[in-house]
Protein backbone atom coordinates (compact mmCIF):
# COMPACT_ATOMS: atom_id res chain seq x y z
CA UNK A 1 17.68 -18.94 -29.17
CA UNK A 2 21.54 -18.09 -29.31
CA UNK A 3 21.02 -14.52 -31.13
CA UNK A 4 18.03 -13.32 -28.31
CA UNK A 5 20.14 -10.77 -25.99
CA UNK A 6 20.18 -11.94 -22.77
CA UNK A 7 20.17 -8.35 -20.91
CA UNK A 8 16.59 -6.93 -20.41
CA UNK A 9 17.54 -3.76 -21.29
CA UNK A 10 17.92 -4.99 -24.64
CA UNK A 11 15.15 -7.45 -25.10
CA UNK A 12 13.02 -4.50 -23.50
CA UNK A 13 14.24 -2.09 -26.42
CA UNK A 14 13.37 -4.98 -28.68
CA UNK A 15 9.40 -5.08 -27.46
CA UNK A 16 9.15 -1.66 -27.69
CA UNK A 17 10.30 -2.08 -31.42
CA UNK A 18 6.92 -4.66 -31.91
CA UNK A 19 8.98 -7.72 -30.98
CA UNK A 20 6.40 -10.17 -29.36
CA UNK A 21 8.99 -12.70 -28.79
CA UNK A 22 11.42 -10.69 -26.94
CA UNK A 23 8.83 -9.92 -24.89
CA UNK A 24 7.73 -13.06 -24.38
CA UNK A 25 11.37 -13.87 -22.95
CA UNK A 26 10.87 -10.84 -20.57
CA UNK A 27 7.76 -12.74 -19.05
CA UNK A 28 8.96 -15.70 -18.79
CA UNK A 29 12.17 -14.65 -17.07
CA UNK A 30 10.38 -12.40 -14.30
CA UNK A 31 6.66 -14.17 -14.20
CA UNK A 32 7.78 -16.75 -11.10
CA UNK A 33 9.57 -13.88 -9.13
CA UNK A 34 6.70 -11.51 -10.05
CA UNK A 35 3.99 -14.10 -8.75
CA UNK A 36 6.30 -14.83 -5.50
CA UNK A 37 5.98 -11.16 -4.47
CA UNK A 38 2.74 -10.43 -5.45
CA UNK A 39 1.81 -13.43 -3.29
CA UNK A 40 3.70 -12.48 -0.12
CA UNK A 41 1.83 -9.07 -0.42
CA UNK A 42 -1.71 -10.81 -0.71
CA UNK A 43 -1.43 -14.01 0.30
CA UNK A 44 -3.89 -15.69 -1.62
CA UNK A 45 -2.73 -17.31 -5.16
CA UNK A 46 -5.46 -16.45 -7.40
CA UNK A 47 -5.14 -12.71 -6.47
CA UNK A 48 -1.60 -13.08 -6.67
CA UNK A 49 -2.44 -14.30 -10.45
CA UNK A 50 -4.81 -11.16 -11.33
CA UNK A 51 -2.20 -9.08 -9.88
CA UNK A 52 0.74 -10.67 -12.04
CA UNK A 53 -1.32 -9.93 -14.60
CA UNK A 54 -2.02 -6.55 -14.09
CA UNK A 55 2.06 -6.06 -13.46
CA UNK A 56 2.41 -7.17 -17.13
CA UNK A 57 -0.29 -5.22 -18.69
CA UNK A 58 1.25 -2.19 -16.99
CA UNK A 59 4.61 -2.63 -18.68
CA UNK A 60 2.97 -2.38 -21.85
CA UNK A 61 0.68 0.40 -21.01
CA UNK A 62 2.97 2.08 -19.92
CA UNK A 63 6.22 1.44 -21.60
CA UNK A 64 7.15 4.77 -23.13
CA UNK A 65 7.67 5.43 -18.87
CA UNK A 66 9.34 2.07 -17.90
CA UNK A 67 12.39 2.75 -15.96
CA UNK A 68 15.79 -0.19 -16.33
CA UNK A 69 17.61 -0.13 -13.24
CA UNK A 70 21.34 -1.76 -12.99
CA UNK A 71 20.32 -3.55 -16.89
CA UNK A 72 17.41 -4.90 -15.39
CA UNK A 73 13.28 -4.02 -15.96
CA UNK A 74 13.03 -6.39 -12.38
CA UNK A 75 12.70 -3.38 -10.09
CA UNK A 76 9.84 -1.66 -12.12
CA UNK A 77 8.10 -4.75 -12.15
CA UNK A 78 8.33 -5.16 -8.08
CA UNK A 79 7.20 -1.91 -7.98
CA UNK A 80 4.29 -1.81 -10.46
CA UNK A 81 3.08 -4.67 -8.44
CA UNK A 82 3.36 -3.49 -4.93
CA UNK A 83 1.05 -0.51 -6.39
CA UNK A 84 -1.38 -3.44 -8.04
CA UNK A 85 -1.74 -5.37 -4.78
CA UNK A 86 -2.36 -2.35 -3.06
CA UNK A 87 -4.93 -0.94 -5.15
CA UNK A 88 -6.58 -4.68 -5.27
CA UNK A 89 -6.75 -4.65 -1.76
CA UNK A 90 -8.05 -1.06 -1.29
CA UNK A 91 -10.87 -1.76 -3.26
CA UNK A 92 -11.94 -5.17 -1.72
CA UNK A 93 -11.46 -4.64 1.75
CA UNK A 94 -15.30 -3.90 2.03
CA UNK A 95 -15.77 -7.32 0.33
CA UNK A 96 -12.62 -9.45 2.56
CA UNK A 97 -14.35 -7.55 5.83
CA UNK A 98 -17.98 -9.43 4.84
CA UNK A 99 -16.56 -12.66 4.44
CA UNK A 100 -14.10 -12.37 7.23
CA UNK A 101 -17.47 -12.05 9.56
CA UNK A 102 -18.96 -14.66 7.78
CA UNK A 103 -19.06 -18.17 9.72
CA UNK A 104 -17.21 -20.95 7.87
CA UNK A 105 -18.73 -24.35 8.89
CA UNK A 106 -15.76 -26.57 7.14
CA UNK A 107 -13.26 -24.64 8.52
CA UNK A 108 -12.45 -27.02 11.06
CA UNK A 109 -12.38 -30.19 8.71
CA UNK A 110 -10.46 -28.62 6.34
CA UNK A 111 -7.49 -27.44 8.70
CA UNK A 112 -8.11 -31.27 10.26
CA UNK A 113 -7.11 -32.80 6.51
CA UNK A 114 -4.25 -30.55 5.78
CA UNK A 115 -2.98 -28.74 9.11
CA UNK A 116 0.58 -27.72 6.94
CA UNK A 117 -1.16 -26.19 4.30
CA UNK A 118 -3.53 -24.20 7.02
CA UNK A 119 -0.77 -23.09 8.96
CA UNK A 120 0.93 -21.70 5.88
CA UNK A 121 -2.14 -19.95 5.05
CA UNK A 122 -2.08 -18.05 8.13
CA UNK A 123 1.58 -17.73 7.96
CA UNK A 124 0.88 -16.03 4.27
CA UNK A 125 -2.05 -14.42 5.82
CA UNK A 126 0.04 -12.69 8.78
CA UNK A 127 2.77 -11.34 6.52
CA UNK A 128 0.16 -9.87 4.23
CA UNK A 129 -1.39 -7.90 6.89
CA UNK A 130 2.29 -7.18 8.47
CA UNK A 131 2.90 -5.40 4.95
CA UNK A 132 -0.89 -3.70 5.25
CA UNK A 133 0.51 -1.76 8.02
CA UNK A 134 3.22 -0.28 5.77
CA UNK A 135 3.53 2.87 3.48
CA UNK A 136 3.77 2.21 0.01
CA UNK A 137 6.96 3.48 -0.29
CA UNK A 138 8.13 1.50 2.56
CA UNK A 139 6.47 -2.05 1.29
CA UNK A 140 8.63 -1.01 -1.89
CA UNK A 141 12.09 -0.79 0.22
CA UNK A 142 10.92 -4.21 2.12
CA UNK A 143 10.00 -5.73 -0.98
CA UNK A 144 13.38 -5.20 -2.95
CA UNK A 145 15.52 -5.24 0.01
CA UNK A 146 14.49 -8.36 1.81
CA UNK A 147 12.55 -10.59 -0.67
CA UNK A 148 14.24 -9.46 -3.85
CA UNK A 149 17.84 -8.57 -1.62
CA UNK A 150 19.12 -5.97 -3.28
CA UNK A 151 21.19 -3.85 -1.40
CA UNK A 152 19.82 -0.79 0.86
CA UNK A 153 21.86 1.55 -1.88
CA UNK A 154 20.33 -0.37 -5.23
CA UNK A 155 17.16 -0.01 -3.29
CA UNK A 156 17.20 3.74 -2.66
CA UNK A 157 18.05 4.55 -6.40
CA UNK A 158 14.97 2.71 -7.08
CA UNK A 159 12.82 4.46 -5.21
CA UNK A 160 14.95 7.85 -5.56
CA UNK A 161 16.11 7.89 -1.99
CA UNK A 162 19.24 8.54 -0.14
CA UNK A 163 20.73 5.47 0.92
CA UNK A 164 20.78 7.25 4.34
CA UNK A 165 16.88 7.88 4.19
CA UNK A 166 16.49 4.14 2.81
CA UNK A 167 18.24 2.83 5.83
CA UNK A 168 15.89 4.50 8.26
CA UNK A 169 13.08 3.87 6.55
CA UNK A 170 14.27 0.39 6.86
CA UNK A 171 14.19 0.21 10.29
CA UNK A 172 11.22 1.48 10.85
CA UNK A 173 9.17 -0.57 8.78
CA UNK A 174 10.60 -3.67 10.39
CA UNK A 175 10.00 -2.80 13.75
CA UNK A 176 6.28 -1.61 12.19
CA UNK A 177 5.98 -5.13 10.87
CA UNK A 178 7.34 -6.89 13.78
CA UNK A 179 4.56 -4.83 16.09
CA UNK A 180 1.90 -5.87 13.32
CA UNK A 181 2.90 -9.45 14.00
CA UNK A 182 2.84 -9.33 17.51
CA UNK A 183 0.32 -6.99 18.29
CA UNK A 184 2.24 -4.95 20.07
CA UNK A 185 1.42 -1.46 20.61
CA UNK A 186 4.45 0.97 18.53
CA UNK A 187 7.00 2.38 21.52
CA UNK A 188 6.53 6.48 21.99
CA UNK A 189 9.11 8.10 19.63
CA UNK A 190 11.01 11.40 19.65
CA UNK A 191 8.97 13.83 17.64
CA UNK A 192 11.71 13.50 14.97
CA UNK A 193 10.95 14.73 11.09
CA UNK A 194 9.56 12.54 9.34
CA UNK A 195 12.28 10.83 7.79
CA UNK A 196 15.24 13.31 5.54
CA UNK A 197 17.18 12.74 2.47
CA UNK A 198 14.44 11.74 -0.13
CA UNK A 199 15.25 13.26 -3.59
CA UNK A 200 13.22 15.62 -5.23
């Protein structure tokens, strides 16, 4: 459609106006990237689905609060769904804990018929649980600065950092994940503040 304006700041003005097909164009552009990240955070697709979903139906619900950042509604979006795969998890991790203790009798076979697709469940598995061991506010800065790659600076205005307090949190929550991964035990710190520069 040559007349649909290809900014999302625009076609996001336009579905606030009662225009279902601009916001049709909005889901369709972001739905793939949306499902990518919601994945990495839970590692299972059909989670990863509900929490897509929920990402949408919060942009509606809440669209008189949706923040563009840089011409783009991307950023809310990442956001809205690191709090939905968070919240998801929160309130099944009695359920994931039963079934984790629960013996699976075709586990075997089925890792025997697809070994590539098992290891990439674990793989999917093990970054999930790397991101468990983060803040929210830090699986944000992960999410848009290393999956998404925006810059630490683009970042930090998302979340309403410094760029300085975006950077350190940056650090830290890679060498958190990296520990997570390994099973290392965290090295003894300075007693340092907790992290300066956010924005009030």
């Amino acid at each position: 459609m040559g007349n649909v304006q290809s900014d999302d700041a625009g076609l996001w003005n336009r579905s606030r106006n009662g225009e279902g097909e601009a916001f049709r164009v909005l889901y369709s552009r972001h739905r793939d990237r949306i499902f990518r990240h919601a994945y990495r955070l839970c590692g299972d697709r059909h989670d990863a689905e509900d929490i897509m979903a929920t990402a949408f139906l919060e942009l509606w619900r809440r669209r008189a609060k949706v923040r563009i950042v840089e011409g783009s509604i991307l950023p809310w979006l990442l956001v809205t769904t690191t709090n939905a795969a968070r919240n998801r998890r929160r309130s099944a991790l009695r359920y994931r804990r039963l079934l984790a203790s629960l013996p699976r009798a075709d586990e075997t076979d089925r890792t025997a018929q697809d070994p590539t697709g098992a290891a990439q469940e674990v793989l999917d598995q093990n970054v999930a649980r790397a991101l468990d061991a983060l803040s929210a506010e830090d699986v944000h800065l992960v999410s848009l600065v290393v999956f998404e790659e925006y810059t630490i600076a683009a970042a930090a205005a998302v979340l309403n950092l410094t760029p300085g307090a975006a950077k350190t949190r940056m650090h830290r929550a890679r060498q958190r994940m990296k520990n997570a991964l390994t099973g290392e035990q965290p090295a003894s710190t300075s007693t340092t503040p907790v992290l300066e520069g956010e924005l009030s």
